[in-house]
Each structure stands twice: as structure tokens, then as C-alpha cells.
C-alpha atoms as a PDB file:
ATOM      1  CA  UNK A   1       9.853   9.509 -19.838  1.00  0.00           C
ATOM      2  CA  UNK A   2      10.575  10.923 -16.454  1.00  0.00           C
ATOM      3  CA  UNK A   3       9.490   9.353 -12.771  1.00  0.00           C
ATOM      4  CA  UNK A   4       6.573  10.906 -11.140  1.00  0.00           C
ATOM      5  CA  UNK A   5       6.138  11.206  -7.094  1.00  0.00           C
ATOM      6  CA  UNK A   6       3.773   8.895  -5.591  1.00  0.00           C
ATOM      7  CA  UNK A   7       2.263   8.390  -2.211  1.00  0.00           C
ATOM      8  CA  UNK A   8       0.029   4.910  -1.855  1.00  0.00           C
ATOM      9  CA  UNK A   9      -1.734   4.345   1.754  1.00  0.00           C
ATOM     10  CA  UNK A  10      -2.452   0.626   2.057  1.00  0.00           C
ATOM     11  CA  UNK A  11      -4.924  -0.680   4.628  1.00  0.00           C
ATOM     12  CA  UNK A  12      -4.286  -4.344   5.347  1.00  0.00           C
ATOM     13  CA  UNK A  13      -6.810  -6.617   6.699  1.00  0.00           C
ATOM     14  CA  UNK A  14      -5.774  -7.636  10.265  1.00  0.00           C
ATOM     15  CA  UNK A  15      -8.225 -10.603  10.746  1.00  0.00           C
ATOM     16  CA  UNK A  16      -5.184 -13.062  10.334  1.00  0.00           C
ATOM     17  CA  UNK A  17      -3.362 -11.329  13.259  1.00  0.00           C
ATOM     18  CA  UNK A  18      -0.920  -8.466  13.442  1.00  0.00           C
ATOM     19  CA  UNK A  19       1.466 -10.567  12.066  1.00  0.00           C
ATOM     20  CA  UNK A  20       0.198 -11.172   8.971  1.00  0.00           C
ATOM     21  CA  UNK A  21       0.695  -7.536   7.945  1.00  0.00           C
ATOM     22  CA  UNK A  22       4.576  -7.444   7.675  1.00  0.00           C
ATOM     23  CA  UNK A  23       4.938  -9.898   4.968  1.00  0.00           C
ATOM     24  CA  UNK A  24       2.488  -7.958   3.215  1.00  0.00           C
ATOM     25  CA  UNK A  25       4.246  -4.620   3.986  1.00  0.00           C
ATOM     26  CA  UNK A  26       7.534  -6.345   3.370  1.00  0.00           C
ATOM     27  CA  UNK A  27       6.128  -7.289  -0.037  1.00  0.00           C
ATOM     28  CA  UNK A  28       5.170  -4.369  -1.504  1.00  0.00           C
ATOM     29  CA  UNK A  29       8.092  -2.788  -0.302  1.00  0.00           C
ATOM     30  CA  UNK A  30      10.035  -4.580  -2.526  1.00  0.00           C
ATOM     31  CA  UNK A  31       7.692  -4.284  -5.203  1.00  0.00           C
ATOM     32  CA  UNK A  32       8.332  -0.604  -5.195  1.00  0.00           C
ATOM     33  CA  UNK A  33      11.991  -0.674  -4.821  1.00  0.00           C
ATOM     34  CA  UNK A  34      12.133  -3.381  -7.893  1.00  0.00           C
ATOM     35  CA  UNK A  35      10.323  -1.065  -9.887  1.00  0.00           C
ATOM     36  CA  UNK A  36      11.590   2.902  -8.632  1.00  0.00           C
ATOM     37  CA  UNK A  37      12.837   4.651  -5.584  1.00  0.00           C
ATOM     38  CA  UNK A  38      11.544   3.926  -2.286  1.00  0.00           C
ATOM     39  CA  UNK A  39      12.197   7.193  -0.214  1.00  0.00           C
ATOM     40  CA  UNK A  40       9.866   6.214   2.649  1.00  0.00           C
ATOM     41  CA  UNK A  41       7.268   4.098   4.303  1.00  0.00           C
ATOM     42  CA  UNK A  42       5.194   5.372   7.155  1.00  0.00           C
ATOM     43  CA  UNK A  43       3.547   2.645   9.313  1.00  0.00           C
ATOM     44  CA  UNK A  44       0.160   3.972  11.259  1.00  0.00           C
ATOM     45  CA  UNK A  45      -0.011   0.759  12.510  1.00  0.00           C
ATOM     46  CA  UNK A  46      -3.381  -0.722  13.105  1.00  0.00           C
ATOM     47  CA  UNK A  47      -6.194   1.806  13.148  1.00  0.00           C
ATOM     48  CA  UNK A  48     -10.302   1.869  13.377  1.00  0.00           C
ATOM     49  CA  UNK A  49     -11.901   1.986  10.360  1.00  0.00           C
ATOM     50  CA  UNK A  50     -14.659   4.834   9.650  1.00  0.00           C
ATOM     51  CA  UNK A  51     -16.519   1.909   8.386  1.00  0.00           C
ATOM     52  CA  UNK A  52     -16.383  -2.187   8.587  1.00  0.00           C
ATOM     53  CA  UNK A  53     -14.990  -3.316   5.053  1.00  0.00           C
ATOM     54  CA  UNK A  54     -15.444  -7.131   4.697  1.00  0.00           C
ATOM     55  CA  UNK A  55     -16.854  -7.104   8.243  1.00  0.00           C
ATOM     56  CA  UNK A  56     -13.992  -6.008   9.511  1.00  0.00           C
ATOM     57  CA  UNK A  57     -13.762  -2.924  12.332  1.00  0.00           C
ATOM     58  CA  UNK A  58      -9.795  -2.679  11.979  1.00  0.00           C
ATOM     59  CA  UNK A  59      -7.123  -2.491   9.332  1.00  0.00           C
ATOM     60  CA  UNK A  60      -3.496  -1.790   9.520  1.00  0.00           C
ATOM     61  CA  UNK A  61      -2.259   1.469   7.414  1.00  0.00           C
ATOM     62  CA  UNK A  62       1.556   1.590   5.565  1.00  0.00           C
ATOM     63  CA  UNK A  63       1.796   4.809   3.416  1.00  0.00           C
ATOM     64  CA  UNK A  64       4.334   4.730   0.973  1.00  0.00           C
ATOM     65  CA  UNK A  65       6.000   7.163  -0.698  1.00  0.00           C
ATOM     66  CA  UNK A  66       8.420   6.490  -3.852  1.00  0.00           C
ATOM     67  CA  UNK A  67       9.769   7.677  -7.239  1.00  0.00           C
ATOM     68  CA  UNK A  68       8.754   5.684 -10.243  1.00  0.00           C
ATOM     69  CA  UNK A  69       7.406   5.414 -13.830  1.00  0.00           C
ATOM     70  CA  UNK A  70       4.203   6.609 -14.931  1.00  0.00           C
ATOM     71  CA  UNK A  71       3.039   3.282 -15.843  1.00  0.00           C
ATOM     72  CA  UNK A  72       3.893   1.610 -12.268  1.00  0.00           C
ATOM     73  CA  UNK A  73       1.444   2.781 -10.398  1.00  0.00           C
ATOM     74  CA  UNK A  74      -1.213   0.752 -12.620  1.00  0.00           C
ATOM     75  CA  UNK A  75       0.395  -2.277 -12.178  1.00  0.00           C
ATOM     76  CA  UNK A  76       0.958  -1.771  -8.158  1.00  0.00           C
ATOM     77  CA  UNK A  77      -3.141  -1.343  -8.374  1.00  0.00           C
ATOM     78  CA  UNK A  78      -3.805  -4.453 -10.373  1.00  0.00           C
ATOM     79  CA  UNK A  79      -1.476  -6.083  -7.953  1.00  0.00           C
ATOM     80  CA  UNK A  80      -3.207  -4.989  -4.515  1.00  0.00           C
ATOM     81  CA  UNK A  81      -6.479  -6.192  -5.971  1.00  0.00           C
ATOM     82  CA  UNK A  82      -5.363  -9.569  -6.439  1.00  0.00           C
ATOM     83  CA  UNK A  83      -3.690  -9.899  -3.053  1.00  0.00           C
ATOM     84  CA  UNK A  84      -5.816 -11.542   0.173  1.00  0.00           C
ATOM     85  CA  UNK A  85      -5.095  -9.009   2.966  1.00  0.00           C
ATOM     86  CA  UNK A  86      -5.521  -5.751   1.094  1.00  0.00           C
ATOM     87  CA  UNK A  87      -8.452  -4.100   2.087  1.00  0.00           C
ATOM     88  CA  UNK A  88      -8.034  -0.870   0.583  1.00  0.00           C
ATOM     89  CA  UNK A  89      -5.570   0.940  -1.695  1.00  0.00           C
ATOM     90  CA  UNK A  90      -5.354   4.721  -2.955  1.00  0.00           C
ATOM     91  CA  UNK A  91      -2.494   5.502  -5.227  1.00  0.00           C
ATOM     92  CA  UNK A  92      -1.797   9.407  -5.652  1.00  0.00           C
ATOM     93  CA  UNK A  93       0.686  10.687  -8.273  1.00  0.00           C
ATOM     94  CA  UNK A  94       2.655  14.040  -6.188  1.00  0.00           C
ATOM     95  CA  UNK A  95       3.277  15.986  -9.124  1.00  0.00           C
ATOM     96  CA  UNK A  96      -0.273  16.967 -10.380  1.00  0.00           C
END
């Protein structure tokens, strides 16, 4: 079984302050590189929402972009649903 390309965009909840983010970011980042390649993350930083989710008019965007198994990404899923701060995940496999 071969890796697939992925690109996830994250939107963290900012309610607990801008510095709640990074350990999130931090954490996922290492998720990633525990389980494939890491080749970047892009930080938008914190952005207005199109729409309030949770009541909340802001989140803070990380896009990552990595190498892994196919299985991974459904794991990483499971994982953001469980976590307090992640407002929103999309996970988008490069190669189909």
C-alpha cells in the first residue's frame, strides 16, 4: 500500500484566546508527522467566518499538507471530532 497526498484545513475555535490555537496546531502537527510526512503547514491565522459555528464569528485556519497512509486520514477525522477547539475539519486526499 502506497501513501496518498493530503491537504486538511483546520479551523480552530478562538474563544479561549489566540493562544489556545498553537497547542492545538502544535498537536496535530505531530500527529501527522507520527503517522506520514509532513511537507507543510500554512497558517491563515485567525479569519471571519462566512457563518457563526457554536456562536462563534471567528476561527483560526492551519492547512496542512502531508504524505501518509490511506487509512490515516480516518483516524485524523475521528480525532478532530473529539478534540474541544476544533470547529471545523475537511480532509482532501491530492491524488483523486
Amino acid at each position: 500500500m502506497s501513501a496518498n497526498s493530503y491537504e486538511t484545513m483546520v479551523v480552530f475555535s478562538v474563544a479561549d484566546g489566540d493562544e489556545a490555537v498553537q497547542p492545538l496546531v502544535e498537536k496535530f502537527k505531530a500527529m501527522i508527522e507520527a503517522n506520514g510526512t509532513l511537507e507543510s503547514i500554512d497558517e491563515w491565522g485567525k479569519r471571519k467566518l462566512a457563518y457563526p459555528i457554536n456562536d462563534e464569528p471567528e476561527g483560526y485556519y492551519a492547512i496542512y499538507n502531508y504524505t501518509a497512509e490511506p487509512e490515516f486520514p480516518a483516524e485524523l477525522a475521528r480525532v478532530f471530532k473529539i478534540t474541544d477547539g476544533v470547529l471545523r475539519s475537511l480532509i482532501i486526499n491530492k491524488n483523486d
